[in-house]
PDB file of N, CA and C in Angstrom:
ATOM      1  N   UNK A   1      -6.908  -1.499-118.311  1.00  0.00           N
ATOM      2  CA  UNK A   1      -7.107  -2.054-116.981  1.00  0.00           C
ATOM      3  C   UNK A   1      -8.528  -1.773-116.512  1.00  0.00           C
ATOM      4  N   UNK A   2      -9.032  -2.998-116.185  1.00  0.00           N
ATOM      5  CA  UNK A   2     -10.623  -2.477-115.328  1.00  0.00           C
ATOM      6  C   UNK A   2     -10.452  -2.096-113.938  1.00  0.00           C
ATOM      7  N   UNK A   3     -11.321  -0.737-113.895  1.00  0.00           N
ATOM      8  CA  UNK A   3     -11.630  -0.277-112.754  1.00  0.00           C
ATOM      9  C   UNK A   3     -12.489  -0.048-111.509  1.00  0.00           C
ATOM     10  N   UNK A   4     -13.805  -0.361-112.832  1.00  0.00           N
ATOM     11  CA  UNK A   4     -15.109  -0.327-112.414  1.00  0.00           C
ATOM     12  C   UNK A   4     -15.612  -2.117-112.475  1.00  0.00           C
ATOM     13  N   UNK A   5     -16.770  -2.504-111.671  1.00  0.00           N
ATOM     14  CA  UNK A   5     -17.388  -3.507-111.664  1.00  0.00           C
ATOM     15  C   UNK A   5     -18.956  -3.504-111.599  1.00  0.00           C
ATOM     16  N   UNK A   6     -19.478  -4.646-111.654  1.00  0.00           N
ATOM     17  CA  UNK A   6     -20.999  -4.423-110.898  1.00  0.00           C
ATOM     18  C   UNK A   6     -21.103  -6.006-110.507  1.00  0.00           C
ATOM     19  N   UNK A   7     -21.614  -6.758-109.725  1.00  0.00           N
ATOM     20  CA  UNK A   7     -22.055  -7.966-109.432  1.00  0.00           C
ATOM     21  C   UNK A   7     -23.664  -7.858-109.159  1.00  0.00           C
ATOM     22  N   UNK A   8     -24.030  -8.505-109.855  1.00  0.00           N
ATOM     23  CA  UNK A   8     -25.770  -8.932-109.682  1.00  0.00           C
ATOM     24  C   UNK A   8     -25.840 -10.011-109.625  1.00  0.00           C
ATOM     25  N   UNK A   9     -26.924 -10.340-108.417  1.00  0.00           N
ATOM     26  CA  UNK A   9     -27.887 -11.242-108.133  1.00  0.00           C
ATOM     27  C   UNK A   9     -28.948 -11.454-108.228  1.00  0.00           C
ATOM     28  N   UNK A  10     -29.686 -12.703-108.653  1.00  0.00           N
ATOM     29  CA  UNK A  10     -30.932 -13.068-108.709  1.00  0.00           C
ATOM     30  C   UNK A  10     -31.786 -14.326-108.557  1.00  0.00           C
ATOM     31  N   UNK A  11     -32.672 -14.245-107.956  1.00  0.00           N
ATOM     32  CA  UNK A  11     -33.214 -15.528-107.259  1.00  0.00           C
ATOM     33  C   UNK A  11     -34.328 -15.860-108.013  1.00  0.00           C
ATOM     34  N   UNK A  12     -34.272 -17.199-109.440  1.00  0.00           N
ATOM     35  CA  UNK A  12     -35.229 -16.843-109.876  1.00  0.00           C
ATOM     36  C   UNK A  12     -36.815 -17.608-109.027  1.00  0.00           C
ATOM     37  N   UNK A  13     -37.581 -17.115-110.284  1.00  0.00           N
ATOM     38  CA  UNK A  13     -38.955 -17.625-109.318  1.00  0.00           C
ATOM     39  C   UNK A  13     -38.951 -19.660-109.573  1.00  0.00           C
ATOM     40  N   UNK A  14     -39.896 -20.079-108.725  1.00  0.00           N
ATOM     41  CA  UNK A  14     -39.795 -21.186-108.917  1.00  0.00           C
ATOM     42  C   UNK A  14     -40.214 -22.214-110.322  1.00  0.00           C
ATOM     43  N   UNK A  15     -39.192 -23.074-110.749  1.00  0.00           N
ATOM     44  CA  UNK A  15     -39.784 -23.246-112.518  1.00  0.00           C
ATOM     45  C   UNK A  15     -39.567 -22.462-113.615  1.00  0.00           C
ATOM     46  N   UNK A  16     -38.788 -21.005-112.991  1.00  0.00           N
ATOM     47  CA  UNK A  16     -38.164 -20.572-114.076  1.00  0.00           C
ATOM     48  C   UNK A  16     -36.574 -20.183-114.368  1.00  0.00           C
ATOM     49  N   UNK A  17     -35.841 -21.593-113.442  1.00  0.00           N
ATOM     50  CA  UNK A  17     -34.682 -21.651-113.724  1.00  0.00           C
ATOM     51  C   UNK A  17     -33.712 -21.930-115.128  1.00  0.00           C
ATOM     52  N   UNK A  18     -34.796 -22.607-115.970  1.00  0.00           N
ATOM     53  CA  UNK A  18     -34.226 -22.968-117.196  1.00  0.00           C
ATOM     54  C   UNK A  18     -33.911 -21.769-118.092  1.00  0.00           C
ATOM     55  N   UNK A  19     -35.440 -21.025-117.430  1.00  0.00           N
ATOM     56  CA  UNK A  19     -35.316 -19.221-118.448  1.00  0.00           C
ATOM     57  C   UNK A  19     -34.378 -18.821-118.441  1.00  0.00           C
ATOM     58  N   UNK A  20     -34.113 -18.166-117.146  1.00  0.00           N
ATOM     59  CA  UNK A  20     -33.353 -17.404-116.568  1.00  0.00           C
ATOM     60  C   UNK A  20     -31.980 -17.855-116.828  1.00  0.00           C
ATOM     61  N   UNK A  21     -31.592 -19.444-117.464  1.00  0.00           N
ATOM     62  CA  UNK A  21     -30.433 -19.586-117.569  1.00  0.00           C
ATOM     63  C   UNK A  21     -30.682 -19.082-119.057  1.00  0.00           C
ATOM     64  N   UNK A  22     -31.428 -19.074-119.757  1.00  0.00           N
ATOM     65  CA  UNK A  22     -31.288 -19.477-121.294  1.00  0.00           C
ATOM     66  C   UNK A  22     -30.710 -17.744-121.555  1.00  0.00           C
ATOM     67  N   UNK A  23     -31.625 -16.528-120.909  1.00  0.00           N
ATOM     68  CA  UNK A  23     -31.244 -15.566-121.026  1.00  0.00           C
ATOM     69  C   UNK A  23     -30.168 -14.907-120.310  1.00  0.00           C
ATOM     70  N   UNK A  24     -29.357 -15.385-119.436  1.00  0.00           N
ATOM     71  CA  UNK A  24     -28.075 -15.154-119.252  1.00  0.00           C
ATOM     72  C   UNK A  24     -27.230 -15.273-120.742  1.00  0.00           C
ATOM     73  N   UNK A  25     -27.854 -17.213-121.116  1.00  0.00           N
ATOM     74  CA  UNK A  25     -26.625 -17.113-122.244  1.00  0.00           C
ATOM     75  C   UNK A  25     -26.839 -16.072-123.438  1.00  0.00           C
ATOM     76  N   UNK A  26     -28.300 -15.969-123.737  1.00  0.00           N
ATOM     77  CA  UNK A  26     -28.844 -15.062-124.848  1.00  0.00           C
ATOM     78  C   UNK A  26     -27.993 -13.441-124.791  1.00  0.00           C
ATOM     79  N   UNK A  27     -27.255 -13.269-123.470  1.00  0.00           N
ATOM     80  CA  UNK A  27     -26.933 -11.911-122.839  1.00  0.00           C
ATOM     81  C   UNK A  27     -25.881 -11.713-123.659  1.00  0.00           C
ATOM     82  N   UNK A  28     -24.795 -12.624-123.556  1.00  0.00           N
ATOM     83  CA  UNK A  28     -23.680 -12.773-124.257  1.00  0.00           C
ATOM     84  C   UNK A  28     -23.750 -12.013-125.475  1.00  0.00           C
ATOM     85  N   UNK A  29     -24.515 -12.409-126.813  1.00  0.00           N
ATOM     86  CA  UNK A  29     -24.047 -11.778-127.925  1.00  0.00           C
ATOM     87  C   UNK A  29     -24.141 -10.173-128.008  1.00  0.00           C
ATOM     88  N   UNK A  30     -24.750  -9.688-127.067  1.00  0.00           N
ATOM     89  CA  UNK A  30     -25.284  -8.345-126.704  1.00  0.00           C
ATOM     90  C   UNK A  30     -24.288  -7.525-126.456  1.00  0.00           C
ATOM     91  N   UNK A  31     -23.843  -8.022-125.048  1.00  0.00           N
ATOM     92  CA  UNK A  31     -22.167  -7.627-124.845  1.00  0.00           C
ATOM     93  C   UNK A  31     -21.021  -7.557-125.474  1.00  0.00           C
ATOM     94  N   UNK A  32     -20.799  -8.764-126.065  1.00  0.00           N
ATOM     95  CA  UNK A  32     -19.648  -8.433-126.919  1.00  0.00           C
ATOM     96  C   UNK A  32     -19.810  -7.407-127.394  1.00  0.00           C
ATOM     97  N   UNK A  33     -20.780  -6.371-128.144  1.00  0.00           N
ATOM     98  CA  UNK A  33     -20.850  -6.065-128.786  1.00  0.00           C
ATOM     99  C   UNK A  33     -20.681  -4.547-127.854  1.00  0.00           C
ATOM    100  N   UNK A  34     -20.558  -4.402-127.128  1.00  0.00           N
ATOM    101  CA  UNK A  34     -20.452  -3.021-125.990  1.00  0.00           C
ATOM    102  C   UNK A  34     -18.985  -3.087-125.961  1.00  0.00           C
ATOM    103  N   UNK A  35     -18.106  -1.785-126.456  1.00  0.00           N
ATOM    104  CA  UNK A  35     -16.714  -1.814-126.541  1.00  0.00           C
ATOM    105  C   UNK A  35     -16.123  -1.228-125.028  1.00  0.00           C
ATOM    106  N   UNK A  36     -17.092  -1.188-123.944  1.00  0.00           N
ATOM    107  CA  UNK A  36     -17.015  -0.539-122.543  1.00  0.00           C
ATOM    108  C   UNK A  36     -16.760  -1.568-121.628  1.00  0.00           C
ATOM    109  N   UNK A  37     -17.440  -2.585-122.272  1.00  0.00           N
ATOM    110  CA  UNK A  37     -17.671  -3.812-121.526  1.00  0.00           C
ATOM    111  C   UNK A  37     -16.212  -4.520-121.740  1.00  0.00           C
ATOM    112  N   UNK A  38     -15.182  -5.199-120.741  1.00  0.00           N
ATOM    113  CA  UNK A  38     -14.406  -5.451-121.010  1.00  0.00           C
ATOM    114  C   UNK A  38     -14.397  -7.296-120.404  1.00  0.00           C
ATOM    115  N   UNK A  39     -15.198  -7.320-119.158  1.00  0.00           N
ATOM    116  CA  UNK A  39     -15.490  -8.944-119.276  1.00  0.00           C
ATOM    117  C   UNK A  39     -16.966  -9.080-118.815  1.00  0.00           C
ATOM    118  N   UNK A  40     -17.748 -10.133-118.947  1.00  0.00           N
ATOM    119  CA  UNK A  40     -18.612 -10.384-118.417  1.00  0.00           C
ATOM    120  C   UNK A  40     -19.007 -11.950-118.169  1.00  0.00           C
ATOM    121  N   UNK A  41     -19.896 -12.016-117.102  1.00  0.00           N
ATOM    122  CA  UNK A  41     -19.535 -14.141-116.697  1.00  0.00           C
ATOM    123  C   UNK A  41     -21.150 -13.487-116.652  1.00  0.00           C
ATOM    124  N   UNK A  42     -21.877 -14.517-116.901  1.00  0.00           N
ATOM    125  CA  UNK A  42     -23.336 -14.746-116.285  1.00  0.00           C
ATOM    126  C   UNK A  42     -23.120 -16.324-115.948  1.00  0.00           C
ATOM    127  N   UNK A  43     -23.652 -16.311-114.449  1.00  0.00           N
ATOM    128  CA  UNK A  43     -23.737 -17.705-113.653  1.00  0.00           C
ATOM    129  C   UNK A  43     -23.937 -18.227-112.693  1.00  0.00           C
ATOM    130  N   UNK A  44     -24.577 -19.921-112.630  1.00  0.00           N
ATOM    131  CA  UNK A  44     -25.455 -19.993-111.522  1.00  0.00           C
ATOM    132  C   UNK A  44     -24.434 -20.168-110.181  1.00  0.00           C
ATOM    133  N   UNK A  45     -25.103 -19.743-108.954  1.00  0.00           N
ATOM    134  CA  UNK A  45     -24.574 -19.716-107.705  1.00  0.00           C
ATOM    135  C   UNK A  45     -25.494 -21.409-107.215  1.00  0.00           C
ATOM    136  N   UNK A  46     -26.147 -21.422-107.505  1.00  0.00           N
ATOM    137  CA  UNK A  46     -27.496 -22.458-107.018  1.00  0.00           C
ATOM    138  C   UNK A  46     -28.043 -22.724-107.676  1.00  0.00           C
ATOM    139  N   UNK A  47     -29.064 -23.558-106.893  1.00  0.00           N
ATOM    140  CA  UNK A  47     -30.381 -24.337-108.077  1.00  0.00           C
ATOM    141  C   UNK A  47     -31.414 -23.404-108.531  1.00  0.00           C
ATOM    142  N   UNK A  48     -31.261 -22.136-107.463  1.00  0.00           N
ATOM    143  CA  UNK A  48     -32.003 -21.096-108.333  1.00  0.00           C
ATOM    144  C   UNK A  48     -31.627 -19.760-108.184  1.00  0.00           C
ATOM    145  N   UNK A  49     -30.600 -19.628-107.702  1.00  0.00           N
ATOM    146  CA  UNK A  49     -29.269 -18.225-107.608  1.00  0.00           C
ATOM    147  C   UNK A  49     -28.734 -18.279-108.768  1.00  0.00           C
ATOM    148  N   UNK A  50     -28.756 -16.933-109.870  1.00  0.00           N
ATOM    149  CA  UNK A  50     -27.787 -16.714-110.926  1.00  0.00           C
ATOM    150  C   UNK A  50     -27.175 -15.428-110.322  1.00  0.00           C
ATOM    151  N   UNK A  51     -26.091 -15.276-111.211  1.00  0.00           N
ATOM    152  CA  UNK A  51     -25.179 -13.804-111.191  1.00  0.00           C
ATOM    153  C   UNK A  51     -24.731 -13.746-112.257  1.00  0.00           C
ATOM    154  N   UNK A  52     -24.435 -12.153-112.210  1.00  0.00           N
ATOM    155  CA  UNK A  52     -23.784 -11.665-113.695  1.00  0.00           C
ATOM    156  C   UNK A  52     -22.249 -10.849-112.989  1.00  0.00           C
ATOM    157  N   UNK A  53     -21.447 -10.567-113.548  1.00  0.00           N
ATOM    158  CA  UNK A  53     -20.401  -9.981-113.154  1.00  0.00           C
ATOM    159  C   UNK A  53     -19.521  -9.444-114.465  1.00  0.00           C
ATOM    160  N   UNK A  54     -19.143  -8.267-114.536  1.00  0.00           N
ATOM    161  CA  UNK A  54     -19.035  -7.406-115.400  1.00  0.00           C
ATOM    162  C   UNK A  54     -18.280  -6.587-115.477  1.00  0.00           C
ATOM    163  N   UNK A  55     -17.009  -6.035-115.781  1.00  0.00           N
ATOM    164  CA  UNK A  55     -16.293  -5.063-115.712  1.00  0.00           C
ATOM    165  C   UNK A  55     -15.614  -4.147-116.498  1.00  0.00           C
ATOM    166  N   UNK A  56     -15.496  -3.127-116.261  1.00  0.00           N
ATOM    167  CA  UNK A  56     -15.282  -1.562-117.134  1.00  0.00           C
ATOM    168  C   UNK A  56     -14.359  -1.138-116.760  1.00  0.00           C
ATOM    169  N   UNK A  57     -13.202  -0.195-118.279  1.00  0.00           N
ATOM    170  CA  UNK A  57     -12.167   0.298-117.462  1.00  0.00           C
ATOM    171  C   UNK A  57     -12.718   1.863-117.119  1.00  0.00           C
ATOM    172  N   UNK A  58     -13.869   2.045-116.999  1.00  0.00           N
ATOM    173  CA  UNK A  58     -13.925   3.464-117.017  1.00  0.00           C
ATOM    174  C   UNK A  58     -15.387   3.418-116.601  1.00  0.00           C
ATOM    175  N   UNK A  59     -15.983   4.712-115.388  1.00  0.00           N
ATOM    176  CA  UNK A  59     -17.237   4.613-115.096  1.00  0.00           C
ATOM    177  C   UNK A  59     -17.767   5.001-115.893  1.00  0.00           C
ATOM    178  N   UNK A  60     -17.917   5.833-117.454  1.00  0.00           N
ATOM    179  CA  UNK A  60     -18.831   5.926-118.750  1.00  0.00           C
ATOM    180  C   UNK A  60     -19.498   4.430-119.315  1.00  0.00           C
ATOM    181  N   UNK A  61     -18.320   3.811-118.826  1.00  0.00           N
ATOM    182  CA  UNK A  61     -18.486   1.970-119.318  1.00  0.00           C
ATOM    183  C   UNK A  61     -19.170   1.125-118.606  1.00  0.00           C
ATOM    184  N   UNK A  62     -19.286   1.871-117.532  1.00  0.00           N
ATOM    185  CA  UNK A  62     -20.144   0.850-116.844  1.00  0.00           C
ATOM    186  C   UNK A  62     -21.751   1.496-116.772  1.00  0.00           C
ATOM    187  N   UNK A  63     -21.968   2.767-116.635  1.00  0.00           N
ATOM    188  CA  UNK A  63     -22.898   3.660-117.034  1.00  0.00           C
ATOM    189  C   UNK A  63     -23.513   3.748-118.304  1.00  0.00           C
ATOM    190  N   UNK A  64     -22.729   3.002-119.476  1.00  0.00           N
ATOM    191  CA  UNK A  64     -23.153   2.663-120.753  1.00  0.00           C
ATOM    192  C   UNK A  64     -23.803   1.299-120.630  1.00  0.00           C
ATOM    193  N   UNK A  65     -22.968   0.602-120.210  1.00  0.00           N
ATOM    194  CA  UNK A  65     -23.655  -1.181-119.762  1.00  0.00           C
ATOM    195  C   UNK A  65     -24.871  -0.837-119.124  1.00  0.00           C
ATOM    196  N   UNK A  66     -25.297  -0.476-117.900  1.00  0.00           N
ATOM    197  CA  UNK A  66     -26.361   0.570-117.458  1.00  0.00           C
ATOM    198  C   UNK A  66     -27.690   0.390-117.855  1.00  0.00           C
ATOM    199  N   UNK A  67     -27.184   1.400-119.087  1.00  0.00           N
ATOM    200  CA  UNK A  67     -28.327   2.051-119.798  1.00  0.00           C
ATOM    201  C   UNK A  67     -28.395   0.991-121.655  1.00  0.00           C
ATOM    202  N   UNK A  68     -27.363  -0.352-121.453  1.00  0.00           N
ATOM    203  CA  UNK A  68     -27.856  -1.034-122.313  1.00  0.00           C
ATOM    204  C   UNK A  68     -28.742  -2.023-122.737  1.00  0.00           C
ATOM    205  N   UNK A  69     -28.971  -2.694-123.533  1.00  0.00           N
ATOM    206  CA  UNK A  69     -30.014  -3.674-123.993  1.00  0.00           C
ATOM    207  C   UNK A  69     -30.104  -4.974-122.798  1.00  0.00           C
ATOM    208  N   UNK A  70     -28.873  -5.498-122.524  1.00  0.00           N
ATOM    209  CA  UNK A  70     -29.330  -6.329-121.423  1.00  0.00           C
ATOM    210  C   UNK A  70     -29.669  -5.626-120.364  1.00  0.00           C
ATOM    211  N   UNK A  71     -29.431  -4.544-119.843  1.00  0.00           N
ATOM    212  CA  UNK A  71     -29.896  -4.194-118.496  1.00  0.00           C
ATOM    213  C   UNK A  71     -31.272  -3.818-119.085  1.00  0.00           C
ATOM    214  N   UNK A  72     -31.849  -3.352-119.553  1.00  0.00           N
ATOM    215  CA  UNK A  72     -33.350  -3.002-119.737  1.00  0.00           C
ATOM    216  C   UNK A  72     -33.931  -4.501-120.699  1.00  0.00           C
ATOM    217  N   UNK A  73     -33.129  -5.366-120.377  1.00  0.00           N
ATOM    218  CA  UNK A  73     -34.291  -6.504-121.014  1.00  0.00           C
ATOM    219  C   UNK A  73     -34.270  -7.690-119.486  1.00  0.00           C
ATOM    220  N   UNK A  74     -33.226  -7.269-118.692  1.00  0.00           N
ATOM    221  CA  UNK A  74     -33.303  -7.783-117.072  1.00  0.00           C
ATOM    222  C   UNK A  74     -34.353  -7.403-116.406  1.00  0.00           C
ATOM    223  N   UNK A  75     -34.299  -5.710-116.398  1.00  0.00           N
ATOM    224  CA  UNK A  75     -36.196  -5.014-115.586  1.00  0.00           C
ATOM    225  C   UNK A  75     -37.102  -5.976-116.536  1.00  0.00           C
ATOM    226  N   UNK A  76     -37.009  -5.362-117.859  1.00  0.00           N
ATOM    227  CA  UNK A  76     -37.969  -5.893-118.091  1.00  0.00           C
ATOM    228  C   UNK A  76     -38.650  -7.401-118.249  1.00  0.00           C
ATOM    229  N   UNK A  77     -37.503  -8.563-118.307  1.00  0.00           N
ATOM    230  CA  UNK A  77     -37.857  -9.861-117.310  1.00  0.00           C
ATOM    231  C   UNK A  77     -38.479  -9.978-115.933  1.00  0.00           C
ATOM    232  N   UNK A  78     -37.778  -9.160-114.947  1.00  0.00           N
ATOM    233  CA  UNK A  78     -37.747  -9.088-113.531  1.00  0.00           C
ATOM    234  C   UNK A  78     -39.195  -9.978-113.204  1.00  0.00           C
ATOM    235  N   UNK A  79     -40.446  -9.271-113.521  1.00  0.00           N
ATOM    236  CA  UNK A  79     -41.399  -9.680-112.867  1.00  0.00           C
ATOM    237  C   UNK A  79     -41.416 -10.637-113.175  1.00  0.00           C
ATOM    238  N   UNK A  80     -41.594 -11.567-114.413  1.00  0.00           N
ATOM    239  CA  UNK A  80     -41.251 -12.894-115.363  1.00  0.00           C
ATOM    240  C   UNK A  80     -41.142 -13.609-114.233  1.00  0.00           C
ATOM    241  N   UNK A  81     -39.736 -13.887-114.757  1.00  0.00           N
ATOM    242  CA  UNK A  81     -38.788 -14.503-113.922  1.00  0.00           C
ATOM    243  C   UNK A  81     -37.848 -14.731-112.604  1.00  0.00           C
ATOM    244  N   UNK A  82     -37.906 -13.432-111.982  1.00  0.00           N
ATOM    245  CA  UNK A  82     -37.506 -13.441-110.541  1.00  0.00           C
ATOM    246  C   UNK A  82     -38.430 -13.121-109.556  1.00  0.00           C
ATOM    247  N   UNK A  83     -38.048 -13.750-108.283  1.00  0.00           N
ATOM    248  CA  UNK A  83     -38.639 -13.969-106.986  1.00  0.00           C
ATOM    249  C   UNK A  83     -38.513 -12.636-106.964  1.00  0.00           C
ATOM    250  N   UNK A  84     -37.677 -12.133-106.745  1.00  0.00           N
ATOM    251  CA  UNK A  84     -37.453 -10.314-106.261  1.00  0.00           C
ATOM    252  C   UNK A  84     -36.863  -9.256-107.136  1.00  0.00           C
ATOM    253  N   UNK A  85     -36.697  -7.835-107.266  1.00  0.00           N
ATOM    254  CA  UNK A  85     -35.558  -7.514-108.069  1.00  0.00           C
ATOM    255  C   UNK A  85     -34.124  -7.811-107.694  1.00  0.00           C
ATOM    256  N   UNK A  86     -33.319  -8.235-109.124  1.00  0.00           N
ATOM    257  CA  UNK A  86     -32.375  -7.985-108.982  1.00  0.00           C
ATOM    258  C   UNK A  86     -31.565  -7.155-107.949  1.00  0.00           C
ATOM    259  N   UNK A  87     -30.322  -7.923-107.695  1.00  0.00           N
ATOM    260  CA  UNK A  87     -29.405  -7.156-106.646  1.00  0.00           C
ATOM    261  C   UNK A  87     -28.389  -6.872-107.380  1.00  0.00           C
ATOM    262  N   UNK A  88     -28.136  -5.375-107.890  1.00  0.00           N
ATOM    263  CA  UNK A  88     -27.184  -4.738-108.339  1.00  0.00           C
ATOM    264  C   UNK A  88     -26.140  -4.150-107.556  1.00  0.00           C
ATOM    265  N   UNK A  89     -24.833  -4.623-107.322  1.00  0.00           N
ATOM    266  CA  UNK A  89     -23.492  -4.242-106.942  1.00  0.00           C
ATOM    267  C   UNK A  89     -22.665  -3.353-107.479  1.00  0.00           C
ATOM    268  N   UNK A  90     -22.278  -2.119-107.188  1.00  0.00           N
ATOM    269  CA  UNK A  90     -21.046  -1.610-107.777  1.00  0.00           C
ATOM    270  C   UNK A  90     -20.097  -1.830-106.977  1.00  0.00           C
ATOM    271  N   UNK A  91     -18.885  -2.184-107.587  1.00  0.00           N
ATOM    272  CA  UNK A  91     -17.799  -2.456-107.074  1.00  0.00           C
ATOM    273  C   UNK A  91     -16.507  -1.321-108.206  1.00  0.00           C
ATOM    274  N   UNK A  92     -15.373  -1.064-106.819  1.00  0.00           N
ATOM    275  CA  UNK A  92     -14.371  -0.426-107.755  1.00  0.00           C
ATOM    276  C   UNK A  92     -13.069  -2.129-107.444  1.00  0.00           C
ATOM    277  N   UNK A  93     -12.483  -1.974-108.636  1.00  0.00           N
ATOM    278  CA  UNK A  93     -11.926  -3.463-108.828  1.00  0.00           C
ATOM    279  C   UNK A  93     -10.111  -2.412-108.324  1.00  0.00           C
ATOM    280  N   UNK A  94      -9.942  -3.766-107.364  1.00  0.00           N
ATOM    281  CA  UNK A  94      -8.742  -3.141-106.710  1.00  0.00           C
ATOM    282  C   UNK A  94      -7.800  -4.056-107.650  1.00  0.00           C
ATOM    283  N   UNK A  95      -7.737  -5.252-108.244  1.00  0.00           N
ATOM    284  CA  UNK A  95      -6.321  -6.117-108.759  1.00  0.00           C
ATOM    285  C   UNK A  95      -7.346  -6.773-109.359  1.00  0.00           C
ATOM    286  N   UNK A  96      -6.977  -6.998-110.965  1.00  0.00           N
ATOM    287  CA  UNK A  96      -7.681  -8.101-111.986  1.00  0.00           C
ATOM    288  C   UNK A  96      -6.217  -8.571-112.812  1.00  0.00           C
ATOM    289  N   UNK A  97      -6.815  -9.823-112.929  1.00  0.00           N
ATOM    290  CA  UNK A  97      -5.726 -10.406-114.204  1.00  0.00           C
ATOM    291  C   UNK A  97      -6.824 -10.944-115.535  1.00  0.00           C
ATOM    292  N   UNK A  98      -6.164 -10.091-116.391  1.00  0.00           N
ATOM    293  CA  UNK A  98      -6.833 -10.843-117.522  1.00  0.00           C
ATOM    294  C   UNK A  98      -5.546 -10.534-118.495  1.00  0.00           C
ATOM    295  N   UNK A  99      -6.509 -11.429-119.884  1.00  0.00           N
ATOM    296  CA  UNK A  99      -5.579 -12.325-121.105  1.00  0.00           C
ATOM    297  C   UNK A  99      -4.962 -10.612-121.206  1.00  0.00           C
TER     298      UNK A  99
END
């Protein structure tokens, strides 16, 4: 059961909406591969609003996601590609349904 969450936001800069989508999807094979990580969506809100949303059954899991390859290849986009930094959310997940 997930317990933990995070929701991020990001506004990218102007003209680099295509990036910013391409490396959402690029995010994917990364994750799977994190056995902490139990779902993750990257997706647009707008014509230039993305989000990621992410969830862990355990705060090591989300503290591992954290300190993994997509989160340190997000900073290190940031200036790139977004208007501002990222808006990182923790959330504790009160009711999920999954498969």
């Amino acid at each position: 059961m997930v317990k933990f969450a995070l929701f991020v936001t990001m506004e990218a800069k102007p003209g680099k909406e295509a990036e910013v989508e391409a490396f959402l999807k690029d995010g994917l094979p990364i994750v799977q591969n994190e056995a902490g990580t139990v779902v993750w969506f990257g997706a647009r809100m707008g014509p230039s609003t993305f989000a990621i949303f992410d969830a862990f059954p355990d705060e090591a899991g989300r503290q591992a996601h954290l300190s993994g390859l997509v989160a340190a290849a997000l900073m290190e986009k940031t200036p790139e590609l977004f208007a501002s930094a990222p808006r990182i959310e923790r959330l504790d997940v009160l009711a999920a349904k999954l498969p």
